[in-house]
N, C-alpha and C. Protein backbone atom coordinates (compact mmCIF):
# COMPACT_ATOMS: atom_id res chain seq x y z
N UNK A 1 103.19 41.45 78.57
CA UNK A 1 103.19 41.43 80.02
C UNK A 1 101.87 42.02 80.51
N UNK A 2 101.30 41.21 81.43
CA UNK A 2 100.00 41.75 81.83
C UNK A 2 100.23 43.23 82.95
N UNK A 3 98.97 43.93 83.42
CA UNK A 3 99.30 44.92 84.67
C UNK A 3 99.45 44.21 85.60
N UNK A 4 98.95 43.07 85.83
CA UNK A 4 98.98 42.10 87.19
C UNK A 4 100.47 41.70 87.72
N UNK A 5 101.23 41.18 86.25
CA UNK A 5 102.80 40.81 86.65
C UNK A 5 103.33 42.43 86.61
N UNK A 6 103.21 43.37 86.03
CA UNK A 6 104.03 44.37 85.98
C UNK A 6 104.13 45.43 87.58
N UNK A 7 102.09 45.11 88.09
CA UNK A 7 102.40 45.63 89.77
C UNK A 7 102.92 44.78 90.38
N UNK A 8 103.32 43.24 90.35
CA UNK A 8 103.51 42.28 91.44
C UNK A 8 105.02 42.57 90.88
N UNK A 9 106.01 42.96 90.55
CA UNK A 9 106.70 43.36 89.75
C UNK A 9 107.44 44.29 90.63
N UNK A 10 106.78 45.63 90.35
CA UNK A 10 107.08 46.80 91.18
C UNK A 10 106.63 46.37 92.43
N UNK A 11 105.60 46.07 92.99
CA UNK A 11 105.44 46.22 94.66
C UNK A 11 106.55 45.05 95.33
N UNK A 12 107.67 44.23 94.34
CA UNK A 12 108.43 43.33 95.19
C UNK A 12 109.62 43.93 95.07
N UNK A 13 109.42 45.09 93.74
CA UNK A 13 110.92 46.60 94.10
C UNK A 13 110.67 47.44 95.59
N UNK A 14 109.51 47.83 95.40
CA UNK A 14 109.23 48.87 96.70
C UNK A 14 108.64 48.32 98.01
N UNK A 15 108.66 47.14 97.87
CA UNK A 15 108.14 46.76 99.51
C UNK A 15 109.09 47.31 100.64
N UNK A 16 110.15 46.71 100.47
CA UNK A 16 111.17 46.75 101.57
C UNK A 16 111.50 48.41 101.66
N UNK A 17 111.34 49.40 101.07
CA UNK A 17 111.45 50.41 100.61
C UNK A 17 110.63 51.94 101.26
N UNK A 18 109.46 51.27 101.49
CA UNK A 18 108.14 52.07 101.73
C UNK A 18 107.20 51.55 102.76
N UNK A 19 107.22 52.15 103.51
CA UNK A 19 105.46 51.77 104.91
C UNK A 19 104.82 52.03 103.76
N UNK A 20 103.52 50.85 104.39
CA UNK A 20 102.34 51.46 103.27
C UNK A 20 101.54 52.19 104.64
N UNK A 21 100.94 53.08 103.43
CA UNK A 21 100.29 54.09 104.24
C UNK A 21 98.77 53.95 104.66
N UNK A 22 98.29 52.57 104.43
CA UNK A 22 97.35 52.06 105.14
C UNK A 22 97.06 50.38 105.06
N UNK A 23 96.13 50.10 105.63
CA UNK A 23 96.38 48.37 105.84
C UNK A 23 96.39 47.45 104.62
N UNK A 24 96.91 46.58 105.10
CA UNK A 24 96.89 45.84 103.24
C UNK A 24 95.79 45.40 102.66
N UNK A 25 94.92 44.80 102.05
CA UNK A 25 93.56 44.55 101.76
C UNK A 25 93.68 43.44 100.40
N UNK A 26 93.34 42.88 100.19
CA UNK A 26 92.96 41.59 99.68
C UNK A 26 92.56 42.56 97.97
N UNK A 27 93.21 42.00 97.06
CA UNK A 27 93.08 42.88 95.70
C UNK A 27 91.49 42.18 94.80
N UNK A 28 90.85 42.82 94.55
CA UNK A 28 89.27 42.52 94.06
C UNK A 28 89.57 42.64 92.60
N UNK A 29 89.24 41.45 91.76
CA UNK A 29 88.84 41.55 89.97
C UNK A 29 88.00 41.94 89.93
N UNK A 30 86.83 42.07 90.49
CA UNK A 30 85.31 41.75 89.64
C UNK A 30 85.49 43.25 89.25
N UNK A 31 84.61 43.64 88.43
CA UNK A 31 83.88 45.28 88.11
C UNK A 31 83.36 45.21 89.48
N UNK A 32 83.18 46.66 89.84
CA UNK A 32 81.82 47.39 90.83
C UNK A 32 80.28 46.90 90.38
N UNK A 33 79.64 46.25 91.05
CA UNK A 33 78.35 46.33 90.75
C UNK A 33 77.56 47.82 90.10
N UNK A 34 77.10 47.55 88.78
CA UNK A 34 76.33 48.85 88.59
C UNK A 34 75.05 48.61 88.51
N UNK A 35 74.12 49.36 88.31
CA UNK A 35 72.71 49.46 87.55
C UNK A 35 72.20 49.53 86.54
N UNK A 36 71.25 49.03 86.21
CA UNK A 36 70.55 49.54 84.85
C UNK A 36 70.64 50.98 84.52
N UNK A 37 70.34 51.72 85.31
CA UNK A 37 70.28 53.25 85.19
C UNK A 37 71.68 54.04 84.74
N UNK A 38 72.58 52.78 85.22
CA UNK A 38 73.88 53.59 85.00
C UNK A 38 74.38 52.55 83.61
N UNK A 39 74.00 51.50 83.23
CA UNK A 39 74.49 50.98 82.03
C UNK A 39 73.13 51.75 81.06
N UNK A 40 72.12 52.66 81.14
CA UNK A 40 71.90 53.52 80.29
C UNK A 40 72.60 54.82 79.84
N UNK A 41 72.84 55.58 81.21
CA UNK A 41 73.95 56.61 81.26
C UNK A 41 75.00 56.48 80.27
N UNK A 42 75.93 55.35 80.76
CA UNK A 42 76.87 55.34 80.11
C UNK A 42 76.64 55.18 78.33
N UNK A 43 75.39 54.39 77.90
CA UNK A 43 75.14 54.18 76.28
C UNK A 43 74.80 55.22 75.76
N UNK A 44 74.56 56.60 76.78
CA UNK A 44 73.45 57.49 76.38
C UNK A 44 75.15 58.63 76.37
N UNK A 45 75.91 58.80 76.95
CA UNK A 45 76.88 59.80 77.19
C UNK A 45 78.02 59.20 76.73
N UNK A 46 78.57 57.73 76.56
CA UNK A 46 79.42 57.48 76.29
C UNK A 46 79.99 57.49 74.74
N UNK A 47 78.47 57.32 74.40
CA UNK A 47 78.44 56.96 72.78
C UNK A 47 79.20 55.75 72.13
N UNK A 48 78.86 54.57 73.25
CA UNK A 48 79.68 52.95 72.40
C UNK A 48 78.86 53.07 71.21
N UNK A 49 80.31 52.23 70.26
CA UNK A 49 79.59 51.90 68.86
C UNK A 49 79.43 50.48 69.19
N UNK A 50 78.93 49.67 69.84
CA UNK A 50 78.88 48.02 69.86
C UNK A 50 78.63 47.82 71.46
N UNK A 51 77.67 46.75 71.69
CA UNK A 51 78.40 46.16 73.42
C UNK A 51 79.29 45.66 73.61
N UNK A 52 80.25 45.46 72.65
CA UNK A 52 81.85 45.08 73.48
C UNK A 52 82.63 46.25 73.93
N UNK A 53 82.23 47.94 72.83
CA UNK A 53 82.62 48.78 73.66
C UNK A 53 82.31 48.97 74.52
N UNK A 54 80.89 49.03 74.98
CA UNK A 54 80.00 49.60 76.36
C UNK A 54 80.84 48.37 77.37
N UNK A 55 80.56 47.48 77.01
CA UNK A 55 81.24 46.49 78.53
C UNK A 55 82.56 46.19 78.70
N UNK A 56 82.98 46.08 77.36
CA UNK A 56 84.87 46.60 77.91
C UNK A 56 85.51 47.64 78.05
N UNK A 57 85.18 48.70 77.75
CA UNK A 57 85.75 49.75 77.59
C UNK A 57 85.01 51.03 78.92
N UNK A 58 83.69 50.45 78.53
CA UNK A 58 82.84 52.15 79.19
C UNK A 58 82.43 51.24 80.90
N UNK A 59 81.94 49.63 80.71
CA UNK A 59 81.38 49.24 82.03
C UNK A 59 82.99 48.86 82.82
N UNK A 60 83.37 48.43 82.50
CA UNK A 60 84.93 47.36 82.98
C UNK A 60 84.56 46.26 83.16
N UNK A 61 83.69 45.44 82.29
CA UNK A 61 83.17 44.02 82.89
C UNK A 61 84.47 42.86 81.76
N UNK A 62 85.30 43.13 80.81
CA UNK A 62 86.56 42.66 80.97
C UNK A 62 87.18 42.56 82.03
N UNK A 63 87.04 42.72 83.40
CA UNK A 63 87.82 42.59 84.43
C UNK A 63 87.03 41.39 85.03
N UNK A 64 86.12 41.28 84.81
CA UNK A 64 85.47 39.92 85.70
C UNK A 64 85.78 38.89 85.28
N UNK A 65 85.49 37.53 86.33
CA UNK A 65 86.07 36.14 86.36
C UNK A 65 85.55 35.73 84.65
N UNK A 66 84.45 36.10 84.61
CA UNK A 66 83.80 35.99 83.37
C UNK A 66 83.92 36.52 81.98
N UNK A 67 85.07 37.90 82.27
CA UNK A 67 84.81 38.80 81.42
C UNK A 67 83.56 39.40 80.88
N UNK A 68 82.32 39.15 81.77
CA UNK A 68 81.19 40.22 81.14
C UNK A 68 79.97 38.87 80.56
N UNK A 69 80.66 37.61 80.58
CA UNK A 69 79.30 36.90 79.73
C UNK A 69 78.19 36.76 80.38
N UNK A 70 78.64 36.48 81.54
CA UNK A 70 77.40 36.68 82.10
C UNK A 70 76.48 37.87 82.01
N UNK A 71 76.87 38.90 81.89
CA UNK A 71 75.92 40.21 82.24
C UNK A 71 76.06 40.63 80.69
N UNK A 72 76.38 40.25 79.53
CA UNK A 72 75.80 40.61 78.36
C UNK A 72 74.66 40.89 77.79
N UNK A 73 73.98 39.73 77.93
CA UNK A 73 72.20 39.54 78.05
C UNK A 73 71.75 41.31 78.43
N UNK A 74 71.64 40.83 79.90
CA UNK A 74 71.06 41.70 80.64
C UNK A 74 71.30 43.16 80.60
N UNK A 75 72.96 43.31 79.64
CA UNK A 75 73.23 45.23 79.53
C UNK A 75 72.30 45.42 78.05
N UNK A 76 72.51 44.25 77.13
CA UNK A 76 71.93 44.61 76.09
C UNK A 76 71.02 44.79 75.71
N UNK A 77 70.20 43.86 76.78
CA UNK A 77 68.40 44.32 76.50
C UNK A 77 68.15 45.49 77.54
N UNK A 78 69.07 46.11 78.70
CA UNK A 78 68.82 47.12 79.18
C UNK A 78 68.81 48.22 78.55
N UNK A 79 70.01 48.48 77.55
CA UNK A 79 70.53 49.45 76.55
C UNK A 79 69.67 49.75 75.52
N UNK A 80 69.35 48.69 74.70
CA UNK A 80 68.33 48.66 73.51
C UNK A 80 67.68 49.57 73.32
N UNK A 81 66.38 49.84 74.06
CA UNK A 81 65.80 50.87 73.56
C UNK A 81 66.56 52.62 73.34
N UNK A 82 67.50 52.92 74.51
CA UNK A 82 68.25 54.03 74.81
C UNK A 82 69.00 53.81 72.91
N UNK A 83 69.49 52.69 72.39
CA UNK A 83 70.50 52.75 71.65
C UNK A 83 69.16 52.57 69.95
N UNK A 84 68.46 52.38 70.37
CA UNK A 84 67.45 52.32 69.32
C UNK A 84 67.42 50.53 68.85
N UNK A 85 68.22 50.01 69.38
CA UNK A 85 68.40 48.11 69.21
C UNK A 85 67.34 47.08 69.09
N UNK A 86 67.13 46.59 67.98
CA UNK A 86 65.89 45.69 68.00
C UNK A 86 66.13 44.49 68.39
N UNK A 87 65.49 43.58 68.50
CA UNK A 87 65.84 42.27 69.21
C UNK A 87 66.74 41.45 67.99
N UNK A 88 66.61 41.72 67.01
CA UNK A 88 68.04 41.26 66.08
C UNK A 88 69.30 41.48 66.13
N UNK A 89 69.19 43.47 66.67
CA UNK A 89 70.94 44.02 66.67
C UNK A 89 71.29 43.15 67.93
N UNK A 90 70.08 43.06 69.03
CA UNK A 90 70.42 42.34 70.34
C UNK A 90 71.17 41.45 69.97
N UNK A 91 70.98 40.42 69.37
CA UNK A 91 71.55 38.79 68.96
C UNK A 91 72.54 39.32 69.23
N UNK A 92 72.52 40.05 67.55
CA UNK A 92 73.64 40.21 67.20
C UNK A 92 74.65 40.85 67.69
N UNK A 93 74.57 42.00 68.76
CA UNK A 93 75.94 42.38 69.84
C UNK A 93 75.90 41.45 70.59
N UNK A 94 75.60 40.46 71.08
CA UNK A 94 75.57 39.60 72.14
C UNK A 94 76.32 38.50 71.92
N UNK A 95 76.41 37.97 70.19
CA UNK A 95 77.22 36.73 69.58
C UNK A 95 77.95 37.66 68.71
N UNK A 96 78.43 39.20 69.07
CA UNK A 96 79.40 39.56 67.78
C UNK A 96 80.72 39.48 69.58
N UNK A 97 79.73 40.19 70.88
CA UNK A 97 80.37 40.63 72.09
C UNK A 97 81.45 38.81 72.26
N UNK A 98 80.46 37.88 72.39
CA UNK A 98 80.91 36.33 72.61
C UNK A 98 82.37 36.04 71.91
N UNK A 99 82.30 36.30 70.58
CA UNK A 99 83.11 36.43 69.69
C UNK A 99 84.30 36.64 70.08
N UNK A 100 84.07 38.06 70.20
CA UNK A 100 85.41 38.82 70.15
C UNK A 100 85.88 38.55 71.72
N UNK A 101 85.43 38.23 72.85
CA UNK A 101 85.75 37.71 73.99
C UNK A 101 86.73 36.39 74.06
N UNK A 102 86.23 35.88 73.05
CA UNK A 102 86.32 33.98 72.49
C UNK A 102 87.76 34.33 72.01
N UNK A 103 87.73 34.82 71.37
CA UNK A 103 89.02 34.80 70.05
C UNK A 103 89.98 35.78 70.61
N UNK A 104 89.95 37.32 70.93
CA UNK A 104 90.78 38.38 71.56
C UNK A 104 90.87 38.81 73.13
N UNK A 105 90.59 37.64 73.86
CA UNK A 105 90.68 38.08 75.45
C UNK A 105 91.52 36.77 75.96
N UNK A 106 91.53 36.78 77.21
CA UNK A 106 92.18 35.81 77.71
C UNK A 106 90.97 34.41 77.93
N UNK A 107 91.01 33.69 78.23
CA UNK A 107 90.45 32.24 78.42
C UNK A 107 89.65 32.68 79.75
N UNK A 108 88.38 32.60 79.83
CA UNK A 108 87.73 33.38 81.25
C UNK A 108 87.94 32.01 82.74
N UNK A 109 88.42 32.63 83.62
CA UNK A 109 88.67 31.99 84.47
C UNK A 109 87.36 31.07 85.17
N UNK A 110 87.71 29.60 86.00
CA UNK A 110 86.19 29.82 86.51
C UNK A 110 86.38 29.36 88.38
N UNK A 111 87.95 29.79 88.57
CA UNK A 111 88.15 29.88 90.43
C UNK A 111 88.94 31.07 90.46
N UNK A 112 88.66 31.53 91.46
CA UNK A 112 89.70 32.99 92.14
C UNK A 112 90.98 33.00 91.77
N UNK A 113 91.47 33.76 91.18
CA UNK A 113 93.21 33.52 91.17
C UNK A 113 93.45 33.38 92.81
N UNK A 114 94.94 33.16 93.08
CA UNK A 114 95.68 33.18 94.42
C UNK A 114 95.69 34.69 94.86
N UNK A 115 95.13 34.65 96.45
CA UNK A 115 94.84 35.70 97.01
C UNK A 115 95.49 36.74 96.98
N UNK A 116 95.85 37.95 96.38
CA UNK A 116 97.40 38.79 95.86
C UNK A 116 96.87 39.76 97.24
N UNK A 117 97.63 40.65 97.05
CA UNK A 117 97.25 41.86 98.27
C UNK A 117 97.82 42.88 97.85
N UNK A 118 97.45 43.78 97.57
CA UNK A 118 97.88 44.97 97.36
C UNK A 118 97.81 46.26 99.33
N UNK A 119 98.22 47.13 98.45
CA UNK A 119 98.72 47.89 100.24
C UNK A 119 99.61 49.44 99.43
């Protein structure tokens, strides 16, 4: 069971139940936009062993429409030097990251799910 069915789940126990205590708002997948500065931070304090940890685990870019392929490239050659990464380990987290996206994630979407709302 995903978190998605398990809150749409509970919020159709507690609607009738509870005022929400502020306006309802349209529920967002993507990750937060970050920075370079902060996808160093995190390689430098987090201590990922791989970029599938740093972007699933430490960035949240498993949450995007994409799950992260898009912005693979761009964390890994940001990271590199911070992680000591030569343009080989690059490839290689980049088609080990593809991989394990491919085979152990869900199928990456490529339209909005239906508008949910949380409140």
């Amino acid at each position: 069971m995903t978190h998605r069915r398990v809150a749409r789940r509970l919020m159709e126990r507690v609607r009738n139940r509870c005022e929400p205590s502020r306006p309802i708002s349209p529920a967002i997948y993507e990750a937060a936009p970050l920075s370079g500065d902060e996808f160093i931070f995190n390689a430098i304090t987090e201590n990922p062993n791989s970029l599938c940890d740093l972007m699933l685990r430490r960035l949240g870019y498993g949450w995007d429409l994409d799950q992260g392929r898009s912005k693979a490239l761009h964390v890994a050659e940001t990271v590199a030097p911070s992680l000591e990464w030569s343009t080989t380990r690059i490839e290689q987290e980049i088609d080990s990251y593809a991989k394990h996206v491919g085979e152990a994630r869900r199928r990456p979407s490529t339209s909005r799910p239906e508008q949910e709302t949380i409140g």
